[in-house]
Protein backbone atom coordinates (compact mmCIF):
# COMPACT_ATOMS: atom_id res chain seq x y z
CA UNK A 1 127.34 -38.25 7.34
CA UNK A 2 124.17 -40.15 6.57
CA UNK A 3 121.36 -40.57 8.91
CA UNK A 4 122.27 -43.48 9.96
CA UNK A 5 125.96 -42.94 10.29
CA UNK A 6 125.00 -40.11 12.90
CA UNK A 7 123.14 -42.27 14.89
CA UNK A 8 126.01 -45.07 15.11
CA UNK A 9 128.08 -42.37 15.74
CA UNK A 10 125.60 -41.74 18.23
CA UNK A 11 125.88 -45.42 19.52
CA UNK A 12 129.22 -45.35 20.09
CA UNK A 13 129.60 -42.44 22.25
CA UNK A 14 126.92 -43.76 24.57
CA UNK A 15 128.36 -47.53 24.58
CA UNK A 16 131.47 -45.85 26.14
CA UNK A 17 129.04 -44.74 28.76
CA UNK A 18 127.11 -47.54 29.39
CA UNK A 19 130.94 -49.60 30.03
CA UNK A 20 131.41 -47.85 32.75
CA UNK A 21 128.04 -47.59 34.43
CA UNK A 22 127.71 -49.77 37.78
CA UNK A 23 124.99 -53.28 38.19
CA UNK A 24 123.13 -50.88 40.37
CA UNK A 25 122.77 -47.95 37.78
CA UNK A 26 121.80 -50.59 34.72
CA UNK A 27 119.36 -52.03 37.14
CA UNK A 28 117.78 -49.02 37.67
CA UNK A 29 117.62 -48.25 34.27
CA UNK A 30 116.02 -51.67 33.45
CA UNK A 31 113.27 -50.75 36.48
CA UNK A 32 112.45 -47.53 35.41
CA UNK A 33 111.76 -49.08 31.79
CA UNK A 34 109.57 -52.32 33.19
CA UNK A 35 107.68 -49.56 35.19
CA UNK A 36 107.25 -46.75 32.11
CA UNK A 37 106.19 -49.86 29.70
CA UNK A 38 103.23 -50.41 32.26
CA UNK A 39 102.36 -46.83 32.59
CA UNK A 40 102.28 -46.04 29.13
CA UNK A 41 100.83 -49.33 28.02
CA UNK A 42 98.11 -47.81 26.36
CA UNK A 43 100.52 -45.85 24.11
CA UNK A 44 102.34 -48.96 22.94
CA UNK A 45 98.76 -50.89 22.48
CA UNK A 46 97.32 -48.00 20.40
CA UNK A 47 100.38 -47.98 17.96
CA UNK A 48 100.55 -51.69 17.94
CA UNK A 49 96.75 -52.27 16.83
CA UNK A 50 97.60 -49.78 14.35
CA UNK A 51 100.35 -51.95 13.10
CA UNK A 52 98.22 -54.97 13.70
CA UNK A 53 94.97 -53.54 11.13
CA UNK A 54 97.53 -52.67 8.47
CA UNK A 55 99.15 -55.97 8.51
CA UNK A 56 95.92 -57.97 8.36
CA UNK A 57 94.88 -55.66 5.60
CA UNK A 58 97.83 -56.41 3.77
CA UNK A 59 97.32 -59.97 4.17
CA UNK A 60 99.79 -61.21 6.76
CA UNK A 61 98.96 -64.94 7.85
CA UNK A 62 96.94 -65.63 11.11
CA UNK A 63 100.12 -67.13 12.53
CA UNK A 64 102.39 -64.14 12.10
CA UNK A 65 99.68 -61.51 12.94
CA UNK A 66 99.61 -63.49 16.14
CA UNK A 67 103.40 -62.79 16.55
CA UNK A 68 102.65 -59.06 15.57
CA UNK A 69 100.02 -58.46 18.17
CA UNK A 70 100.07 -57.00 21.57
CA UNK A 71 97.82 -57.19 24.49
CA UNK A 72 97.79 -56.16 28.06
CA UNK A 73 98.83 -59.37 29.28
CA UNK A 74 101.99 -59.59 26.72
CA UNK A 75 102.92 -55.86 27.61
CA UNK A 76 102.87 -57.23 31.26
CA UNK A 77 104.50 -60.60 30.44
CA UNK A 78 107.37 -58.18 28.39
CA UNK A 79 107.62 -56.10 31.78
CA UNK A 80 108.04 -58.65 34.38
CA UNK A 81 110.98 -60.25 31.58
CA UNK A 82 113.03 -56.77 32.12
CA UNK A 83 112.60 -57.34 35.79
CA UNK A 84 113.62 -60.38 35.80
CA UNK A 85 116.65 -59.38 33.77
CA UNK A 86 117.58 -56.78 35.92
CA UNK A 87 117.37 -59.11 38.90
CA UNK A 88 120.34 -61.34 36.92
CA UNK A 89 123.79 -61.25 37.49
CA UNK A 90 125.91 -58.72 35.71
CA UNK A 91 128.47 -60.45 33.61
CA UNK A 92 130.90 -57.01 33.49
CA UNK A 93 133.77 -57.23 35.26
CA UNK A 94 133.92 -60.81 36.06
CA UNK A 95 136.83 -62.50 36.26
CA UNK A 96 136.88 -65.48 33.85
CA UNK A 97 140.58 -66.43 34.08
CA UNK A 98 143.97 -65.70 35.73
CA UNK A 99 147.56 -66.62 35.33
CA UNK A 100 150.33 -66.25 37.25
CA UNK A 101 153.77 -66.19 35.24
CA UNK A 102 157.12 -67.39 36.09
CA UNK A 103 158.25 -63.61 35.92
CA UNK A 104 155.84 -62.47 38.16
CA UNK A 105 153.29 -60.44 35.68
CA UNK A 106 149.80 -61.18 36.60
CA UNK A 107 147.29 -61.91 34.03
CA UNK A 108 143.24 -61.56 34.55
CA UNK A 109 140.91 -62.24 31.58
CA UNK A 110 137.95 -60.48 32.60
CA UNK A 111 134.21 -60.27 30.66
CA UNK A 112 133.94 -56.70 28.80
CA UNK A 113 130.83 -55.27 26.67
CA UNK A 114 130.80 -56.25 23.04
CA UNK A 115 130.06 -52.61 22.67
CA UNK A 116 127.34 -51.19 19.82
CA UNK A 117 125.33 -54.42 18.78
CA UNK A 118 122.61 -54.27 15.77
CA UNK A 119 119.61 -55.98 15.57
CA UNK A 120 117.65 -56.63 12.72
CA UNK A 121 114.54 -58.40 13.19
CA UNK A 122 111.36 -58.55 12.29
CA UNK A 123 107.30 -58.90 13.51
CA UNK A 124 107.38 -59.05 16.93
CA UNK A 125 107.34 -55.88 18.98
CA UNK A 126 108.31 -57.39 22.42
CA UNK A 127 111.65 -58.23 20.74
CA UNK A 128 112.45 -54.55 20.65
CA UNK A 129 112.19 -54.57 24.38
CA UNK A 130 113.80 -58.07 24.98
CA UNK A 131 116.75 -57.27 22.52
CA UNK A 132 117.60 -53.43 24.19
CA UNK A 133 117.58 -54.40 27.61
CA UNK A 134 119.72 -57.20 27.69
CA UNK A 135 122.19 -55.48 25.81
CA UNK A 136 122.22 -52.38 28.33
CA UNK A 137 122.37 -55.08 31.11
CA UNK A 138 125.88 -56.24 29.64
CA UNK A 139 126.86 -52.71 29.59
CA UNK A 140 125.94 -52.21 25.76
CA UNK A 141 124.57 -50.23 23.21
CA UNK A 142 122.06 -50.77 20.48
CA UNK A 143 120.40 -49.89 17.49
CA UNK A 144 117.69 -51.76 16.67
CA UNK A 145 116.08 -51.98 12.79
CA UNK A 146 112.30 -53.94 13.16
CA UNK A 147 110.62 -54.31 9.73
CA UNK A 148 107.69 -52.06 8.52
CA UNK A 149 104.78 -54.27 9.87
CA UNK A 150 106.00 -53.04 13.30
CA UNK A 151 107.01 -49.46 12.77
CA UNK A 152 104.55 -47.91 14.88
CA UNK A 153 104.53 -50.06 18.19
CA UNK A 154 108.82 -50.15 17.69
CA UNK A 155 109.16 -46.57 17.55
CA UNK A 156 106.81 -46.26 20.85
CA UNK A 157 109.03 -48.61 22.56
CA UNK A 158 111.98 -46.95 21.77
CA UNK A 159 110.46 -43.65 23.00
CA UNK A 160 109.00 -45.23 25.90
CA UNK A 161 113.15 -46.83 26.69
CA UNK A 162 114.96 -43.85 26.03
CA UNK A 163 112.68 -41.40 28.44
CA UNK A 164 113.10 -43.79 31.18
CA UNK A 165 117.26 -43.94 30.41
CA UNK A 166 117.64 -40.25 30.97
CA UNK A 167 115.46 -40.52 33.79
CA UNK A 168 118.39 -42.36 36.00
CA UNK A 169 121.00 -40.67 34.16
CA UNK A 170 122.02 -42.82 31.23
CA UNK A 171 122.47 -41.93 28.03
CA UNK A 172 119.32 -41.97 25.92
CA UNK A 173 121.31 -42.84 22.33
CA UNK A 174 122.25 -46.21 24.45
CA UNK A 175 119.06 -47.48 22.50
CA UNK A 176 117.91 -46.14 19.07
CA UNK A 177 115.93 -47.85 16.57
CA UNK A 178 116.56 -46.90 12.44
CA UNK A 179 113.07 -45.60 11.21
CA UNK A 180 113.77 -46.47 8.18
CA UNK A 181 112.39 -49.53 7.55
CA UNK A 182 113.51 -49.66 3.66
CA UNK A 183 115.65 -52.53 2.28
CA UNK A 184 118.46 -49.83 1.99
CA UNK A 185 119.08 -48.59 5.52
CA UNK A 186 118.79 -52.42 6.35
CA UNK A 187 122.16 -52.56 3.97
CA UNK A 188 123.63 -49.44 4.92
CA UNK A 189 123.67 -51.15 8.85
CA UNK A 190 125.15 -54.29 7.63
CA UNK A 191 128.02 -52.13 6.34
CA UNK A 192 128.48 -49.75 9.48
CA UNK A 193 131.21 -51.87 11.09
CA UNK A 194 133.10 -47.99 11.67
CA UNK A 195 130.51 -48.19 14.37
CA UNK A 196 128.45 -51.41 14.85
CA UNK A 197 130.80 -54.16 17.12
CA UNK A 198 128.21 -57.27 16.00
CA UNK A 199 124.72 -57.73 14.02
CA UNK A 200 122.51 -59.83 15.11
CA UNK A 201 119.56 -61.05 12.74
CA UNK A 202 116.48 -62.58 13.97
CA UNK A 203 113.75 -63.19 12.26
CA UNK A 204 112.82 -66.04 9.18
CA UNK A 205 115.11 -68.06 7.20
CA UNK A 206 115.28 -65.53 4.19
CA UNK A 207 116.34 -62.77 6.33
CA UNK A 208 118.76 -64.42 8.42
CA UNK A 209 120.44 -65.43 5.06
CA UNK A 210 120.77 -61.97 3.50
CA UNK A 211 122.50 -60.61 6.25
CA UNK A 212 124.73 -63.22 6.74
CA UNK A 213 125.67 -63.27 3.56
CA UNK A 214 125.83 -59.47 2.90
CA UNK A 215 127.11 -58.21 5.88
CA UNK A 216 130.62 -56.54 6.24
CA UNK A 217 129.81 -55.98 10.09
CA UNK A 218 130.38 -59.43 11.63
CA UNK A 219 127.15 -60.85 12.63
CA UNK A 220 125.75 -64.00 14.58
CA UNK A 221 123.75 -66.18 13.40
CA UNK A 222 120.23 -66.75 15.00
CA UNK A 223 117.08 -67.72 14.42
CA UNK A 224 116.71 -70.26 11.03
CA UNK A 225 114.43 -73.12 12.40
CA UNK A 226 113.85 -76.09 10.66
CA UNK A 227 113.56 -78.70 13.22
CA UNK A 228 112.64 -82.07 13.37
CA UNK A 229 111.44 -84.74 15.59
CA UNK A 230 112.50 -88.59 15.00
CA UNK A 231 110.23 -91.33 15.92
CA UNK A 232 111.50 -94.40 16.47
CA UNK A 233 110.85 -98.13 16.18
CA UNK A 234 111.37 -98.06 19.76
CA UNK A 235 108.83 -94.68 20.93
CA UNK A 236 106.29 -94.93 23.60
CA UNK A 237 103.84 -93.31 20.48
CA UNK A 238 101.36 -91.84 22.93
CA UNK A 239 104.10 -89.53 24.00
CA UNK A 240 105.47 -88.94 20.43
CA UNK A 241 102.10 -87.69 19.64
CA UNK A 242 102.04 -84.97 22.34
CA UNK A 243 105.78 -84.23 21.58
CA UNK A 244 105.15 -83.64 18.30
CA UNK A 245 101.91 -82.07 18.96
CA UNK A 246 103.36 -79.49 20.89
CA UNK A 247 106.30 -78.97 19.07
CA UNK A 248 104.34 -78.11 15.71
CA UNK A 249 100.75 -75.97 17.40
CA UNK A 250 101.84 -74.52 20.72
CA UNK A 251 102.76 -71.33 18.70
CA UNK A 252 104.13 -72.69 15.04
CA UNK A 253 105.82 -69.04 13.70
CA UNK A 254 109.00 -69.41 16.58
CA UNK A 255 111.99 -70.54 15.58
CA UNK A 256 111.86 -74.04 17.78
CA UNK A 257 108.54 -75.11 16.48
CA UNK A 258 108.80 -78.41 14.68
CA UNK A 259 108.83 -78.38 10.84
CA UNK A 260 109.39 -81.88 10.02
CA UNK A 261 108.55 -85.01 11.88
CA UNK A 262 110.49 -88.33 10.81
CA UNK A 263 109.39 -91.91 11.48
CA UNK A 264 110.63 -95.32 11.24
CA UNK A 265 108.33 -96.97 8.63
CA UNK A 266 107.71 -99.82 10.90
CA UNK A 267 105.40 -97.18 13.24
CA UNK A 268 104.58 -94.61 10.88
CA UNK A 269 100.84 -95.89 10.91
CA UNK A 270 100.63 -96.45 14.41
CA UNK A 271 101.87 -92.94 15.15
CA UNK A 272 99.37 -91.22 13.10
CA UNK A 273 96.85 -93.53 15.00
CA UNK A 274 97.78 -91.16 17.95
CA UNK A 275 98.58 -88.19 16.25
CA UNK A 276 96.17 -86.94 13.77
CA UNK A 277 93.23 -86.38 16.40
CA UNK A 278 95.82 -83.79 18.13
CA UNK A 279 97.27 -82.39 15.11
CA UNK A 280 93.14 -82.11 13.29
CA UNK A 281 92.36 -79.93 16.61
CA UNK A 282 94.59 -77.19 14.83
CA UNK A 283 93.70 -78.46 11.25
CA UNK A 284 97.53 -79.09 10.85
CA UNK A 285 98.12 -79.60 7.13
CA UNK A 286 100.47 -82.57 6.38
CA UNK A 287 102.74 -83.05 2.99
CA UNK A 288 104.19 -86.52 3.38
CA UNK A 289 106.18 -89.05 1.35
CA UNK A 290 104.59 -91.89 -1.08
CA UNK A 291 104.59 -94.00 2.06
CA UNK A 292 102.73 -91.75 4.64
CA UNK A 293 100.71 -90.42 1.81
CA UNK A 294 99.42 -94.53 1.36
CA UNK A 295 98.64 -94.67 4.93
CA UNK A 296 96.98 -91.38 4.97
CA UNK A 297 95.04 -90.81 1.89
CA UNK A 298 93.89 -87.35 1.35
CA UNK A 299 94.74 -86.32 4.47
CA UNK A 300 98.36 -85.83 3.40
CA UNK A 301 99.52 -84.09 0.58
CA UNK A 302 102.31 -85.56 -1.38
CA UNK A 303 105.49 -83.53 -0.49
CA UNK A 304 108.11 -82.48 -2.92
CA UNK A 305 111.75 -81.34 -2.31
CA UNK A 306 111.71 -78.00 -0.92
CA UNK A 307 109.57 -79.17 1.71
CA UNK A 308 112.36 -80.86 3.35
CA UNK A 309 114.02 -77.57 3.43
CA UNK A 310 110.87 -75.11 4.66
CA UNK A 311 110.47 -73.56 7.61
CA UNK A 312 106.62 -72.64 7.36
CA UNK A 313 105.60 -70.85 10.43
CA UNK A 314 102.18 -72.40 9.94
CA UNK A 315 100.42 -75.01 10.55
CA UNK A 316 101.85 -77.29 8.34
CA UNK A 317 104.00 -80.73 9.06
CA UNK A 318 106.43 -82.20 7.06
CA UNK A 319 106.52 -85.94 7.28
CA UNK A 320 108.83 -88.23 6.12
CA UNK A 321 109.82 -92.49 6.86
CA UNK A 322 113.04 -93.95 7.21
CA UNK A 323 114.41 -97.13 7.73
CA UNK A 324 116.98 -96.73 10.23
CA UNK A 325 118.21 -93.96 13.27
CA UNK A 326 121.07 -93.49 11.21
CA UNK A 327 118.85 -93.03 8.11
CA UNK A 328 117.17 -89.91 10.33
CA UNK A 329 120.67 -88.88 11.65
CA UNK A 330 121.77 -88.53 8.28
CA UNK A 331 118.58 -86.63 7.00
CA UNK A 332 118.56 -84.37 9.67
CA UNK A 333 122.00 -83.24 9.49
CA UNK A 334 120.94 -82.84 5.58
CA UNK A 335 118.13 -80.46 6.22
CA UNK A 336 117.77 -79.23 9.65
CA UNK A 337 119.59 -75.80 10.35
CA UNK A 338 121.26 -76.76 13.54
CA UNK A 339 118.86 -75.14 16.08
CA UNK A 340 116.88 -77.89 17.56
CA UNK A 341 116.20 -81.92 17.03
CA UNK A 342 114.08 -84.67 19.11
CA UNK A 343 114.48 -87.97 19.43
CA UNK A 344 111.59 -90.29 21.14
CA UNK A 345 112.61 -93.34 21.72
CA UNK A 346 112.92 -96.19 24.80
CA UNK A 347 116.09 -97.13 23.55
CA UNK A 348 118.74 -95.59 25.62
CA UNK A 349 121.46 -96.41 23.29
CA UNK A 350 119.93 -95.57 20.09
CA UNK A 351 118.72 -91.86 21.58
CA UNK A 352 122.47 -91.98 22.83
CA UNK A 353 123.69 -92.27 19.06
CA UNK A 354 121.26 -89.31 17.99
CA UNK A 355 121.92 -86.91 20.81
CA UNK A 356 125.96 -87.69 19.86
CA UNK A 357 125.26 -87.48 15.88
CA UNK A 358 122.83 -84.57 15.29
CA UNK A 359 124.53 -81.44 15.18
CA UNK A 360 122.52 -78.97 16.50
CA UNK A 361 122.46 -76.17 19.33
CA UNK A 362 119.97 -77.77 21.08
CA UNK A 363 119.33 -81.59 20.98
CA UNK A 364 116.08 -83.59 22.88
CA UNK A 365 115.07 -86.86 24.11
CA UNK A 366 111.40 -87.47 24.95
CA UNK A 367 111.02 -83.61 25.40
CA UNK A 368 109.38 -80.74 23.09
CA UNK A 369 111.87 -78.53 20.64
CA UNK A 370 109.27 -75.90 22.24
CA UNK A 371 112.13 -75.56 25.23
CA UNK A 372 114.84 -73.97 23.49
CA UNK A 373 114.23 -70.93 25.37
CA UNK A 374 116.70 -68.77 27.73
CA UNK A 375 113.97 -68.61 30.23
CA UNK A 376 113.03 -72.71 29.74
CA UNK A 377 116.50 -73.42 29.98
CA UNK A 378 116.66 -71.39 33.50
CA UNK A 379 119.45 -69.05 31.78
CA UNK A 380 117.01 -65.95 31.96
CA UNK A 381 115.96 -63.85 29.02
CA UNK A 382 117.51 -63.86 25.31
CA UNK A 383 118.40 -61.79 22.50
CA UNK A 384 117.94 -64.78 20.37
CA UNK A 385 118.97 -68.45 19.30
CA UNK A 386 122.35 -69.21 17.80
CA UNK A 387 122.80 -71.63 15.21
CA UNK A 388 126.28 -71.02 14.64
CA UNK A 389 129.46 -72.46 16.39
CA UNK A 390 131.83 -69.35 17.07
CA UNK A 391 131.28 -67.40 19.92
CA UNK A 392 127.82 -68.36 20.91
CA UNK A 393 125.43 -71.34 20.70
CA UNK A 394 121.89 -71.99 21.66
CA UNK A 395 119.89 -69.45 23.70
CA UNK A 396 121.81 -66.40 23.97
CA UNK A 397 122.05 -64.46 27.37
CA UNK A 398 123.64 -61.66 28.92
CA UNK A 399 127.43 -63.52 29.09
CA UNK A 400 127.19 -64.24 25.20
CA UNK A 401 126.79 -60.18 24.72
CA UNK A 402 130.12 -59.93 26.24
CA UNK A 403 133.47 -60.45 25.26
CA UNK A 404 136.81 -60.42 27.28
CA UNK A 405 139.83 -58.46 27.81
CA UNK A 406 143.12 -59.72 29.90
CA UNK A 407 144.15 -56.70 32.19
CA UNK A 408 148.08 -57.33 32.75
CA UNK A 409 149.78 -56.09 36.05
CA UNK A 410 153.67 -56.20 36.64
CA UNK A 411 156.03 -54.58 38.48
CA UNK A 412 158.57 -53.35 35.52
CA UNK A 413 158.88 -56.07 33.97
CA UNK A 414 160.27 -56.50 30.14
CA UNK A 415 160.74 -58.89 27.53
């Protein structure tokens, strides 16, 4: 067996464990990790600024070095969200469905652990964290595979999680992370369905698309965010400003940051009238179409095709005109990757035909992409956004890390 096939092995044993541990055991285990990730802070921070020097010195972007970095208020922001998911309620167990039949056999569907779920993400180190314990909550295991800029503060994590799951009698293999961070034990997991039950990617658009598209272990689709905000003829512009604002700077490397913004020529100057003194705060670079470039000057660059299909992580805004809603319907549902679209508009009927149109996990009127959040949305913590349509959709909780099983009871019965 290969490394890595020892440690699903591994995975699986323990998963068996963890479906049959009680809400109060899991809590305890999610507790006694919140409370070791504050003592040992200083362990996690060293290996993370270690992480952090060699990524700026290999030239990562301010805006994912941002994503990479840790500080003592993250490390406490990433300890009060396992609290909070261990003060959630447990999923396992619950009884989703029953059915009485005619010949007296009683049927319960009830919500079961997916089992061993992989992860494969990359920069951020509080994703380690937010991934593993919402999995154990649901009564799962995991293995976890974070990309080489985050080696060092992953592997403290996972030593930090693992001490404090002996420590209340769980399984420490219930969370392992691969260590090799090469492009071939990344492979080797998306081919380990003897022992993986789902693999979940999060991370850009280029690695989201390898594994869906090489994996033999079925996987769900997260993460890919090109989103847009429409502008209409009909937008209180003020409030498009801030919307899109906010959208594009809050913190432009997530995944429900605002890539392109789309306007109705007949306010396309008038929004930028509002917009640019926001969007120049951040020195927001903007590649536009022959239209917005006229209005704009050299303030816009002139934007060519594969714009309207990047997701930059930066802080950089596509811009394009149309003539119509169903003009921006139709371009969105061209380019977007169905995570997250705006409308702004005073026009209930018009924001009525967009919110119906646009297919998307998460659709918005008058309101910041910036909210497609488990937390925002008041569903508590995620493992990640779904773009896809089987299974799951939109922020992903603890029920989406289930599945179900129908327990049948009779009394001899026989077909």
């Amino acid at each position: 067996m290969t490394v890595l096939e020892m440690q699903g092995a591994a995975a699986k044993k323990a998963a068996q464990a963890m479906a049959l541990a009680g809400t109060e055991t899991k809590n305890k285990a999610l507790l006694a990790i919140a409370d070791a990730l504050i003592a040992r802070q200083d362990e996690w921070l060293s290996a993370n600024a270690e992480d952090y020097e060699a990524a700026k010195a290999g030239g990562m972007n301010a805006s994912m070095l941002d994503r990479l970095k840790l500080t003592k208020e993250r490390v406490e922001g990433v300890a009060e969200g396992v609290r909070q998911a261990a003060a959630l309620p447990d999923p396992i167990g619950k009884v989703t469905k029953t059915i009485d039949r005619p010949n007296g056999i009683h049927i319960e569907q009830r919500r079961v652990p997916l089992g061993v779920i992989g992860m494969i993400f990359e920069a951020r180190p509080n994703v380690a964290v937010d991934a593993a314990v919402l999995c154990l909550k649901a009564g799962n295991a995991c293995i976890l595979r974070g990309g080489k800029e985050s080696i060092r503060s992953n592997m403290c994590a996972e030593a930090i999680m693992r001490g404090a799951l002996e420590s209340v009698g769980l399984p420490a293999d219930a969370v392992s992370l691969v260590h090799d961070t090469s492009r071939e034990s990344a492979k080797e997991l998306m081919h380990l369905e003897k022992y993986i039950d789902v693999l979940i990617p999060r991370g850009g658009a280029g690695l989201i698309r390898s594994v869906t598209k090489e994996a033999s272990v079925p996987t769900i689709r997260t993460g890919e965010g090109i989103c847009h905000v429409y502008v209409d003829s009909e937008a209180d512009l003020p409030m498009a400003a801030k919307i899109v604002w906010n959208a594009k700077t809050q913190r432009p490397s997530v995944c429900n940051a605002v890539e392109c913004v789309v306007l109705h020529k007949s306010i396309a100057e008038a929004f930028f009238n509002e917009a640019l003194p926001l969007l120049d705060e951040k020195n927001v670079e903007i590649r536009a179409d022959a239209k917005i470039c006229n209005i704009l000057g050299t303030r816009a660059k002139e934007a060519s095709d594969e714009d309207w299909d990047t997701e930059y992580n930066d802080y950089i805004l596509a811009a394009k005109t149309v003539t119509s809603p169903q003009e921006a319907i139709d371009f969105i549902n061209a380019h977007g990757t169905q995570h997250s679209e705006c409308i702004v508009t005073e026009n209930a009927e018009t924001a009525a035909l967009f919110l119906n149109s646009v297919d998307a996990a998460a659709v918005y009127w008058n309101a910041s992409t910036r909210f497609t959040d488990g937390f925002e949305f008041g569903l508590g913590a995620e493992i990640g956004i779904s773009t896809q349509k089987l299974h799951a959709r939109g922020p992903m909780g603890l029920e989406e890390l289930t599945s179900w099983k129908y327990v049948v009871c009779g009394e001899g019965q026989i077909r």
